[in-house]
PDB file of N, CA and C in Angstrom:
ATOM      1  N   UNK A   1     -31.257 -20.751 -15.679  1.00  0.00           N
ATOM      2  CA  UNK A   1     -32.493 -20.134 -16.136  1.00  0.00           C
ATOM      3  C   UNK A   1     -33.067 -19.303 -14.995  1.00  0.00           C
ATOM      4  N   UNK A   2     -33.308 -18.281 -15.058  1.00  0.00           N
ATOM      5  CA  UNK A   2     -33.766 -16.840 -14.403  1.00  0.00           C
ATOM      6  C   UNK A   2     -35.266 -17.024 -14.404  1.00  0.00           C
ATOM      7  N   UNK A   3     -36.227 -17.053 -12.911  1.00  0.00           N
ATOM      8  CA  UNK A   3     -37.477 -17.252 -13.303  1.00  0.00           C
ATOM      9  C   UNK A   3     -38.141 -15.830 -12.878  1.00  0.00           C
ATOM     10  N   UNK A   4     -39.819 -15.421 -13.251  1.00  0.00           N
ATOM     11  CA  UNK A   4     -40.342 -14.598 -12.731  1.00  0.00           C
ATOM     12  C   UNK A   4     -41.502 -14.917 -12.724  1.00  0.00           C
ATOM     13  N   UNK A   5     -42.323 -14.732 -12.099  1.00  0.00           N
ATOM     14  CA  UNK A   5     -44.034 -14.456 -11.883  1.00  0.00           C
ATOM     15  C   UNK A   5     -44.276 -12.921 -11.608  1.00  0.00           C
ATOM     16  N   UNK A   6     -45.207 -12.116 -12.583  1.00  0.00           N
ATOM     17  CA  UNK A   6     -45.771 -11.098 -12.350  1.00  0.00           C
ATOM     18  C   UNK A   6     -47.305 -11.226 -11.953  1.00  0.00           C
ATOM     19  N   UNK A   7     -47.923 -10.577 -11.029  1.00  0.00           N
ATOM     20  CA  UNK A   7     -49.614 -10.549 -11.012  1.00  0.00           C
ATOM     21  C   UNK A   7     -50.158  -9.482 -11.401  1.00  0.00           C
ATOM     22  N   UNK A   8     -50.656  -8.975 -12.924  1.00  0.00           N
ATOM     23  CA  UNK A   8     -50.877  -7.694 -12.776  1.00  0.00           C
ATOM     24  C   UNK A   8     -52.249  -7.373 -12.293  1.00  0.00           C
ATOM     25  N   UNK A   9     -52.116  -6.199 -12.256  1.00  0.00           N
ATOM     26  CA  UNK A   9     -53.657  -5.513 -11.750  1.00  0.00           C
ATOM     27  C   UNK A   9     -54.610  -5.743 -12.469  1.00  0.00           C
ATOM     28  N   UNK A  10     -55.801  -6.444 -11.971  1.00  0.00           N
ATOM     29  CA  UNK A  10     -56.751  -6.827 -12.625  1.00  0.00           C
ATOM     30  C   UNK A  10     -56.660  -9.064 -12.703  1.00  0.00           C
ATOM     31  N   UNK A  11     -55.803  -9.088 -12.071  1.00  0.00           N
ATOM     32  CA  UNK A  11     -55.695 -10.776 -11.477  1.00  0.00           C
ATOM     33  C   UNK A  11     -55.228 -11.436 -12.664  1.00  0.00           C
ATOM     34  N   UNK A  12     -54.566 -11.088 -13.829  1.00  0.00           N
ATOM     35  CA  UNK A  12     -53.614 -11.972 -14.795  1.00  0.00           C
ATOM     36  C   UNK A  12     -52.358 -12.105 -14.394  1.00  0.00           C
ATOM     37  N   UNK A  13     -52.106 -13.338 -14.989  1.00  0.00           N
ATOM     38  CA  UNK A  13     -50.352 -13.673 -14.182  1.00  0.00           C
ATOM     39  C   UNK A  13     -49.279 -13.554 -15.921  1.00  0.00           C
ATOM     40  N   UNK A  14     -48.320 -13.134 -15.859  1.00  0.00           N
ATOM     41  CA  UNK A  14     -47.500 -13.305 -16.211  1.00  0.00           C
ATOM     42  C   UNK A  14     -45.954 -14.046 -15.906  1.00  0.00           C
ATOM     43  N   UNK A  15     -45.449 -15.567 -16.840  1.00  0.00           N
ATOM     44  CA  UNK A  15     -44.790 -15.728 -15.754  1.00  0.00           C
ATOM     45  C   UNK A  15     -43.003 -15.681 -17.309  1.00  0.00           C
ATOM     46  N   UNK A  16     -42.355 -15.669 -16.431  1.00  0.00           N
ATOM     47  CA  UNK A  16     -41.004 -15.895 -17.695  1.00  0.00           C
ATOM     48  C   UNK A  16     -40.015 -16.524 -17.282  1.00  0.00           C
ATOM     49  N   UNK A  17     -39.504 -17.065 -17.761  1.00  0.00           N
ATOM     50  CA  UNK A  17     -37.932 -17.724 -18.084  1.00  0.00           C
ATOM     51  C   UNK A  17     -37.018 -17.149 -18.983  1.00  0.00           C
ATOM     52  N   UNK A  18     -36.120 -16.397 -18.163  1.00  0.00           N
ATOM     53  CA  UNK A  18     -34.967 -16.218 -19.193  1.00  0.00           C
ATOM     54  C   UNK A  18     -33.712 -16.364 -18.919  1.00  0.00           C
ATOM     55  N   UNK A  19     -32.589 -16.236 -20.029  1.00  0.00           N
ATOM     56  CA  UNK A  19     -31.044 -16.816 -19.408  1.00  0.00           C
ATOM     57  C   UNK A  19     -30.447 -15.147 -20.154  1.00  0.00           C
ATOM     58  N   UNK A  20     -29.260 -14.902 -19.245  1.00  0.00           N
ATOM     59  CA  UNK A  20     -28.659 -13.442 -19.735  1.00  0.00           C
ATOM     60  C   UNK A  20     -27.388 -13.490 -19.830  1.00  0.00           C
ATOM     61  N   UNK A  21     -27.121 -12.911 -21.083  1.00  0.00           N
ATOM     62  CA  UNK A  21     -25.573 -12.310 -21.572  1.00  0.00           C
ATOM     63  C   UNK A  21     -25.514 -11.103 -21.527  1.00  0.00           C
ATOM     64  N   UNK A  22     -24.213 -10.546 -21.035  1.00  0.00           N
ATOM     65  CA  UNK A  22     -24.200  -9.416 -20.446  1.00  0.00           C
ATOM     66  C   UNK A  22     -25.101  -8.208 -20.285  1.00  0.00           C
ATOM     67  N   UNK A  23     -26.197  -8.776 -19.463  1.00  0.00           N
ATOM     68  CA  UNK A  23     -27.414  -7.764 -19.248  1.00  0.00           C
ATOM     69  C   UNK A  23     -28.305  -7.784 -20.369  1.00  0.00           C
ATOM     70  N   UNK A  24     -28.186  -8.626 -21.297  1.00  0.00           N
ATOM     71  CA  UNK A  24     -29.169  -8.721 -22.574  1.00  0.00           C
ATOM     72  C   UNK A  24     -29.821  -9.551 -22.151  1.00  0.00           C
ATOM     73  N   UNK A  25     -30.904 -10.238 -23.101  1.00  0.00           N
ATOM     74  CA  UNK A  25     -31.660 -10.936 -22.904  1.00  0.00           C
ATOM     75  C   UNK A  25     -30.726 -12.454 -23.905  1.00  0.00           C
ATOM     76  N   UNK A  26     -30.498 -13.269 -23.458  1.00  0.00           N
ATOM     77  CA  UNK A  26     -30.115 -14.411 -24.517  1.00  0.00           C
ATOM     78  C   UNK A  26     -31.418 -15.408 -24.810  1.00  0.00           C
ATOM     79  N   UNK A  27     -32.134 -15.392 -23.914  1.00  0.00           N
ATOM     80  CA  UNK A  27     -33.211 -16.413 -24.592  1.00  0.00           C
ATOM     81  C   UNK A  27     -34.092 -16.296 -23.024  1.00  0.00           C
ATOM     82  N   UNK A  28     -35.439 -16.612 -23.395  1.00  0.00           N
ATOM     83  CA  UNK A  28     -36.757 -16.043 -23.215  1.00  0.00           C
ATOM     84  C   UNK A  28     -38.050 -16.731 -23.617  1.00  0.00           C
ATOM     85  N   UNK A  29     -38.581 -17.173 -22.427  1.00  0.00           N
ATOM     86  CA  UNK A  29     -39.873 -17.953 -22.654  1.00  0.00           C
ATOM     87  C   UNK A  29     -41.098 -16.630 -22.086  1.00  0.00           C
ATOM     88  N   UNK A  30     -41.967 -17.078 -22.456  1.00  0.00           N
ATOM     89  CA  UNK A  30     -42.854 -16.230 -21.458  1.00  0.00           C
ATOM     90  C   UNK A  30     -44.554 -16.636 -21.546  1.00  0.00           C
ATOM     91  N   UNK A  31     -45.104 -17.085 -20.581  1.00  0.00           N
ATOM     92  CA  UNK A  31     -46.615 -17.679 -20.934  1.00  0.00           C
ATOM     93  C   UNK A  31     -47.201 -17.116 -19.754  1.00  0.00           C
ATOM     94  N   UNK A  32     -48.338 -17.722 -19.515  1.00  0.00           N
ATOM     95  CA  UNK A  32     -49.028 -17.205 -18.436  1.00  0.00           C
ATOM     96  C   UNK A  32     -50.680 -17.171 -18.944  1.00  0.00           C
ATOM     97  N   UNK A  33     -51.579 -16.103 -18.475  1.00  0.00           N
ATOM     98  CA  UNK A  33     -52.700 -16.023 -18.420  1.00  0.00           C
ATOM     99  C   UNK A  33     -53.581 -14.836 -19.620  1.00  0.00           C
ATOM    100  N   UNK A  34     -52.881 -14.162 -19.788  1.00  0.00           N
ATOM    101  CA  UNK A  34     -53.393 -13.390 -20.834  1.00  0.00           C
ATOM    102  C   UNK A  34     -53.281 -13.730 -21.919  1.00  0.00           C
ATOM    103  N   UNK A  35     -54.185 -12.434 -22.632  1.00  0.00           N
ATOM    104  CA  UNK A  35     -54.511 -13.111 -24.127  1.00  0.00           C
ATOM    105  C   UNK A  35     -54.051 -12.088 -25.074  1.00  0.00           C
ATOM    106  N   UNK A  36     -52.793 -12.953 -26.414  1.00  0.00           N
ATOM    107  CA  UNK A  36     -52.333 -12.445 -27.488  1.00  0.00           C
ATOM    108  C   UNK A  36     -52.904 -13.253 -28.461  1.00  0.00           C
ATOM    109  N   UNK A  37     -53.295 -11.805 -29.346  1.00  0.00           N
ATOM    110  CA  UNK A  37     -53.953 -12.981 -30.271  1.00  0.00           C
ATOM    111  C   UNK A  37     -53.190 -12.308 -31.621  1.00  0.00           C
ATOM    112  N   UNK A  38     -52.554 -13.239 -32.795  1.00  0.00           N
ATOM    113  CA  UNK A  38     -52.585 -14.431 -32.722  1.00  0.00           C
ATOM    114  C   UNK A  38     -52.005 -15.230 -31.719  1.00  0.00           C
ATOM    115  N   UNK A  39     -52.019 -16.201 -31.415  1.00  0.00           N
ATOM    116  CA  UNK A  39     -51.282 -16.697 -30.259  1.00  0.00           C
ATOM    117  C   UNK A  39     -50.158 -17.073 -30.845  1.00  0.00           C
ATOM    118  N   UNK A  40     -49.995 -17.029 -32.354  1.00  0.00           N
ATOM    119  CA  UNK A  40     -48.328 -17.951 -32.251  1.00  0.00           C
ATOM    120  C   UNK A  40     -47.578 -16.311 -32.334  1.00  0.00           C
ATOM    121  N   UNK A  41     -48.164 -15.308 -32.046  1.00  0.00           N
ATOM    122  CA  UNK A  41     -47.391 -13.841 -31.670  1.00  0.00           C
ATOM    123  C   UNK A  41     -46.650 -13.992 -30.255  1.00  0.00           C
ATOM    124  N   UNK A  42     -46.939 -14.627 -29.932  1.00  0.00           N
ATOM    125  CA  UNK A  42     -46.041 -14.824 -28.437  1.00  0.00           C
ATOM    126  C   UNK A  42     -44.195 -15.120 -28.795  1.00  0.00           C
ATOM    127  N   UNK A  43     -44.344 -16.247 -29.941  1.00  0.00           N
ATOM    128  CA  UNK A  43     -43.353 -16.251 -30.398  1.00  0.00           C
ATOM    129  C   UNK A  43     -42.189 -15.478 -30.983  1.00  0.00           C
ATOM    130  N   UNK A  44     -42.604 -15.135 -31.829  1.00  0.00           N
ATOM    131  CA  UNK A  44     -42.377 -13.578 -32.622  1.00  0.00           C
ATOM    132  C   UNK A  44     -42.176 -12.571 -30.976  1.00  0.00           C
ATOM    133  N   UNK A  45     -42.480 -12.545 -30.322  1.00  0.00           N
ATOM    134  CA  UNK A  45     -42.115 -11.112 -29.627  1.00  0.00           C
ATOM    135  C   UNK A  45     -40.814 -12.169 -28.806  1.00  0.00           C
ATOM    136  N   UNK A  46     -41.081 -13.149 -28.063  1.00  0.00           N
ATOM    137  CA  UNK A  46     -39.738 -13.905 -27.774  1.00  0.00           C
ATOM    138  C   UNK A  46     -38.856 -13.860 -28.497  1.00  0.00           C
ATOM    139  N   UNK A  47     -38.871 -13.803 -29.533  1.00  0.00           N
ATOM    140  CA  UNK A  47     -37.788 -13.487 -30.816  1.00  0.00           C
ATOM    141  C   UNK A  47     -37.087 -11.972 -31.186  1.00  0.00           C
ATOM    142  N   UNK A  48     -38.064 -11.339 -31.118  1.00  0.00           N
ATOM    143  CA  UNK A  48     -37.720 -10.059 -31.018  1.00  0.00           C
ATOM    144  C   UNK A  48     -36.775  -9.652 -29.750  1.00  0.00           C
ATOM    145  N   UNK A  49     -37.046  -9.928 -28.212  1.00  0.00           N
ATOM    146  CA  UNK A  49     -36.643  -9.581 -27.561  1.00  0.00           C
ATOM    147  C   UNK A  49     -35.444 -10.023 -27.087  1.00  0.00           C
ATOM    148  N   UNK A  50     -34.780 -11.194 -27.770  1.00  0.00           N
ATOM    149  CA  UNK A  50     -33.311 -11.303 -27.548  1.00  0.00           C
ATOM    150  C   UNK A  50     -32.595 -10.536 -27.677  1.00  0.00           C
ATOM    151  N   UNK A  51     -31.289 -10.517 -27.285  1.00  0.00           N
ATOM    152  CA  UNK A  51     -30.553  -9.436 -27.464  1.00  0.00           C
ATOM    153  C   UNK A  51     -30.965  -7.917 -26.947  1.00  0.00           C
ATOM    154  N   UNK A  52     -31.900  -7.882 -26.086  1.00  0.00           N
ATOM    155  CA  UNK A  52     -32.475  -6.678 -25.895  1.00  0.00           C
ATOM    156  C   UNK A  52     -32.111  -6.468 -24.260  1.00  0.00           C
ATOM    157  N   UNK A  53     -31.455  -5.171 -24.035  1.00  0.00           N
ATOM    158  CA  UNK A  53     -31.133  -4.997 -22.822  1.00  0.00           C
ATOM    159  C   UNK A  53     -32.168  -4.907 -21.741  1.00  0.00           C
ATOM    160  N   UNK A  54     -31.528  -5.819 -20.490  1.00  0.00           N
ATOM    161  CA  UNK A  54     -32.651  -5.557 -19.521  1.00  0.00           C
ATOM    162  C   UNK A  54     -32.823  -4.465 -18.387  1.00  0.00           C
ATOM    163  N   UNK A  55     -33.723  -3.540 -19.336  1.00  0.00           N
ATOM    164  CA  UNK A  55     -34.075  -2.212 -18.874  1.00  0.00           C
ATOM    165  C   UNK A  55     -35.168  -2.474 -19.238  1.00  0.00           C
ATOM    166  N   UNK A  56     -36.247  -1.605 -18.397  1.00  0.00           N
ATOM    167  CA  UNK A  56     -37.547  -2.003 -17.921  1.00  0.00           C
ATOM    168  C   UNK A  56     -38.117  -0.718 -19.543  1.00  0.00           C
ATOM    169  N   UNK A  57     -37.664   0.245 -19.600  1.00  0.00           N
ATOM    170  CA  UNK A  57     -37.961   1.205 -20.521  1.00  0.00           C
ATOM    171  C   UNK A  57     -37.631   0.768 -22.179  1.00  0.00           C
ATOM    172  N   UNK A  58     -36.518   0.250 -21.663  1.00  0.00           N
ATOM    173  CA  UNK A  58     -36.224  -0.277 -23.620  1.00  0.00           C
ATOM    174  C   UNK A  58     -37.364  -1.551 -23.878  1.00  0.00           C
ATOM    175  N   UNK A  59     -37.153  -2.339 -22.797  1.00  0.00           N
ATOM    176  CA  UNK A  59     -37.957  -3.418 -22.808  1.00  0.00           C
ATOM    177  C   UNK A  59     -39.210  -3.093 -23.040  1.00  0.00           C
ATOM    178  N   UNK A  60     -40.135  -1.934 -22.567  1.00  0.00           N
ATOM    179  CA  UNK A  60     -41.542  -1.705 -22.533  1.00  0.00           C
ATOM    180  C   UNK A  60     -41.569  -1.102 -24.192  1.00  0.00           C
ATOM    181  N   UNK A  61     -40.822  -0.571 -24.521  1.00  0.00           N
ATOM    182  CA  UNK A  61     -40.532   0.509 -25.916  1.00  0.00           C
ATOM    183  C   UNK A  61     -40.745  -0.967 -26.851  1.00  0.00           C
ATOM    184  N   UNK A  62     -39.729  -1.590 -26.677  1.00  0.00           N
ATOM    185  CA  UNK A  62     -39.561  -2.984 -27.957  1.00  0.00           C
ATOM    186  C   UNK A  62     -40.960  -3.928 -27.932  1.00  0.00           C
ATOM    187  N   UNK A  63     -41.490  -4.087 -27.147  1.00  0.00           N
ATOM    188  CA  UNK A  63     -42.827  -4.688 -26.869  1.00  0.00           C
ATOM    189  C   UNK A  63     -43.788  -4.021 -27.242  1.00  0.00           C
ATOM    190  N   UNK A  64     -44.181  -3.022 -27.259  1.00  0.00           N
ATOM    191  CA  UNK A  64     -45.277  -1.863 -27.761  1.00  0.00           C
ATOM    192  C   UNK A  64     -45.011  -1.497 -28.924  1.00  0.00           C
ATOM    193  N   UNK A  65     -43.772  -1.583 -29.680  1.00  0.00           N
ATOM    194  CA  UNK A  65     -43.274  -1.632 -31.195  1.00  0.00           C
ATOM    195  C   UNK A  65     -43.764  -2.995 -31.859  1.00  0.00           C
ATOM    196  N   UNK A  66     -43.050  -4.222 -31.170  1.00  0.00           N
ATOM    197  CA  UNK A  66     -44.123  -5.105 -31.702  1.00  0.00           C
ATOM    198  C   UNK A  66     -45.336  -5.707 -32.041  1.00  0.00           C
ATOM    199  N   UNK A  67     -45.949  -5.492 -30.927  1.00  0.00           N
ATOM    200  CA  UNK A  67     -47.050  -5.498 -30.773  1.00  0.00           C
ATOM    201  C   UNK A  67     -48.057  -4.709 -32.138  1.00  0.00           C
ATOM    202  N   UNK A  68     -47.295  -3.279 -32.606  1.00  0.00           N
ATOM    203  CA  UNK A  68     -48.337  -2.302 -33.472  1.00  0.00           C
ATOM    204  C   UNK A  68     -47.550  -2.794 -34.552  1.00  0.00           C
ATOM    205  N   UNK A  69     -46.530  -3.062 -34.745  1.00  0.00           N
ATOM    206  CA  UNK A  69     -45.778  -3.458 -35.970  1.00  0.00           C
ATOM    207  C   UNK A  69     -46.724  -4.499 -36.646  1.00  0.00           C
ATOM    208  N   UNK A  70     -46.975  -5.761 -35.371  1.00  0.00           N
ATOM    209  CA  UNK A  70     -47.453  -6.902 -35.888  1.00  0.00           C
ATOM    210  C   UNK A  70     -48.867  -7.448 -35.703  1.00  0.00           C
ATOM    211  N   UNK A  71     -49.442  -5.769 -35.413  1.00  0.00           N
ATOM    212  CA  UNK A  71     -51.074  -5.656 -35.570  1.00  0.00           C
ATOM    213  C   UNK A  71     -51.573  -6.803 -34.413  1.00  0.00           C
ATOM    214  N   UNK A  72     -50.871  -7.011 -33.352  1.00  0.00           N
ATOM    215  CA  UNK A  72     -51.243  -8.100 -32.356  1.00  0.00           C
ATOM    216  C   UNK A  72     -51.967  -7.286 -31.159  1.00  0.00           C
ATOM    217  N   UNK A  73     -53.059  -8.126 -30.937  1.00  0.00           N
ATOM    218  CA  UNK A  73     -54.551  -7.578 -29.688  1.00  0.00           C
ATOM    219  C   UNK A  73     -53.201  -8.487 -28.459  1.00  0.00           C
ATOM    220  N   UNK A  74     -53.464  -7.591 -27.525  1.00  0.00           N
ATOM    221  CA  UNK A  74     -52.937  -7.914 -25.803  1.00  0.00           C
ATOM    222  C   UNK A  74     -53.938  -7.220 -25.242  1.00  0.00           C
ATOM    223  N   UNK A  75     -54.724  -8.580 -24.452  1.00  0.00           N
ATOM    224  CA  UNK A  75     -55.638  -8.779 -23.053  1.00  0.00           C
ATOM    225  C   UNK A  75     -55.195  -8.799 -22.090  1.00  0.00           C
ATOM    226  N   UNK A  76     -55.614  -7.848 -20.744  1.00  0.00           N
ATOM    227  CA  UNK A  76     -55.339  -9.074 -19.466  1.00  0.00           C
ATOM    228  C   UNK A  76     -53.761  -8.402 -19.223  1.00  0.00           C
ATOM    229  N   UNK A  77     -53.052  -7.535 -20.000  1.00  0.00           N
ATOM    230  CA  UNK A  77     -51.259  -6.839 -19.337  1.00  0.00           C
ATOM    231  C   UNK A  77     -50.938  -5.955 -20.235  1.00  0.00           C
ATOM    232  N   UNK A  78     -50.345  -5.190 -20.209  1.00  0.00           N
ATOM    233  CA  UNK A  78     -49.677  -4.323 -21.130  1.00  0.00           C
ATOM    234  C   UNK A  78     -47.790  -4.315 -21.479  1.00  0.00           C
ATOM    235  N   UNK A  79     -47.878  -4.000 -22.201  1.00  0.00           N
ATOM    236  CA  UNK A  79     -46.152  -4.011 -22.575  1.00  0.00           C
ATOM    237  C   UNK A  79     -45.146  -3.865 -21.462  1.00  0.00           C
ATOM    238  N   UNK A  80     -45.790  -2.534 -20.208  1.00  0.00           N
ATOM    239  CA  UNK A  80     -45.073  -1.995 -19.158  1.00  0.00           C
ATOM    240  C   UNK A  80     -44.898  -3.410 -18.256  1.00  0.00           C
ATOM    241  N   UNK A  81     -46.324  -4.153 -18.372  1.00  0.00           N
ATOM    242  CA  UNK A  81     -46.439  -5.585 -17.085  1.00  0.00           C
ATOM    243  C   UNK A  81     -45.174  -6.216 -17.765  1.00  0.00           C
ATOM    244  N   UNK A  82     -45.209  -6.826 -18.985  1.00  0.00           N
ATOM    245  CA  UNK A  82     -44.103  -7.562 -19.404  1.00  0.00           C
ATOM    246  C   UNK A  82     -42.917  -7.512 -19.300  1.00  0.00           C
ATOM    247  N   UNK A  83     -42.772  -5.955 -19.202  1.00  0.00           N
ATOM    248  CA  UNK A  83     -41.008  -4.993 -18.975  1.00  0.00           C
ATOM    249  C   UNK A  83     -41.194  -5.557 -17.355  1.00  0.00           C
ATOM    250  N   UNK A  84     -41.997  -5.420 -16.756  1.00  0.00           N
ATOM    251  CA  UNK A  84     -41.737  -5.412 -15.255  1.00  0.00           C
ATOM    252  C   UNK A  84     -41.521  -7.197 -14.523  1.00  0.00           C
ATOM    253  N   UNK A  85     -42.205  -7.828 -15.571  1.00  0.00           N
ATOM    254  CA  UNK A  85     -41.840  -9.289 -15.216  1.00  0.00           C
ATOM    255  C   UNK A  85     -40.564  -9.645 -15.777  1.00  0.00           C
ATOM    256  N   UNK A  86     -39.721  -9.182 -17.013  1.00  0.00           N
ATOM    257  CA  UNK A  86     -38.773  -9.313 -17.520  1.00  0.00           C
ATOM    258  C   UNK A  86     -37.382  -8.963 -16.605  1.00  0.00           C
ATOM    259  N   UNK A  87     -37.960  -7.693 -16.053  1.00  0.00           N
ATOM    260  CA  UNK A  87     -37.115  -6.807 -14.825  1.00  0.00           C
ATOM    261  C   UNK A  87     -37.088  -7.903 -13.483  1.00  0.00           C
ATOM    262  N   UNK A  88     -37.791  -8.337 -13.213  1.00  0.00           N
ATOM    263  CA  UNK A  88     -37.742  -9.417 -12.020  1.00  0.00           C
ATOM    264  C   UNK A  88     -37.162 -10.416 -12.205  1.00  0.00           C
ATOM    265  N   UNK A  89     -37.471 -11.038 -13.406  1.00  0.00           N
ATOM    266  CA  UNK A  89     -36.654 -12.471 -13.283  1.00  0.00           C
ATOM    267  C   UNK A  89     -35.318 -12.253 -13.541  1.00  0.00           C
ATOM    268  N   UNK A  90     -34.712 -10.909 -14.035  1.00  0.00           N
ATOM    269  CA  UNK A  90     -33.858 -10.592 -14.885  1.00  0.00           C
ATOM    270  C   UNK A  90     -32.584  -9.733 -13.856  1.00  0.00           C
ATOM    271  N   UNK A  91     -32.842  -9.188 -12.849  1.00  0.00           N
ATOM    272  CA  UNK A  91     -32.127  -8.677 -12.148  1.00  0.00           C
ATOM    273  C   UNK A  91     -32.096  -7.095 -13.272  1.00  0.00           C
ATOM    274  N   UNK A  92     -32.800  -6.602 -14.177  1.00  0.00           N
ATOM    275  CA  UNK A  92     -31.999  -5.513 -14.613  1.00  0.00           C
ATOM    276  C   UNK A  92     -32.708  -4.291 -14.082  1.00  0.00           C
ATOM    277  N   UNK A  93     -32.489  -3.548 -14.634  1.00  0.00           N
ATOM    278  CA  UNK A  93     -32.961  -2.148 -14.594  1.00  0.00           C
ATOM    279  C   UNK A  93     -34.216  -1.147 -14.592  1.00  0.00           C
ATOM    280  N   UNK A  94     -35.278  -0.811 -13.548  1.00  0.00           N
ATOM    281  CA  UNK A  94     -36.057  -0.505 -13.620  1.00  0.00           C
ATOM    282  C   UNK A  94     -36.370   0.874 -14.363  1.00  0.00           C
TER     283      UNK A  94
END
């Protein structure tokens, strides 16, 4: 299991766990300090993002799709913070 802590600007932490098949994402936790509301949307975007290559750009693209797809409020980080904590724990592609 692949760990990361992000701090973004403005003092919220983002932190993740993930495990990788060939540069994808195979599975993916992610909690921390900000606020998604609904909160069981956290899930749903962990879900979404399997299988999703770790590139900081596809990654920020698939997160900001979900997010408007599934009418979900994000406090406290933006899609780019999440690509960039994903990118750290992940060894991929900025």
């Amino acid at each position: 299991m692949l760990r990361a802590e992000y701090k973004v600007e403005g003092g919220k932490l983002i932190k993740v766990q993930l495990t990788k098949q060939n540069d994808k994402i195979g599975s993916i936790k992610i909690t921390g300090d900000f606020f998604m509301h609904p909160e069981e949307a956290i899930e749903g975007l962990e879900i979404a993002l399997i299988g999703c290559p770790i590139n900081e750009i596809v990654l920020a693209s698939t997160i900001r799709n979900f997010i408007n797809e599934n009418k979900v409020i994000l406090l406290g980080a933006t899609p780019e913070d999440f690509a960039k904590c994903i990118i750290k724990a992940g060894g991929g592609s900025g």
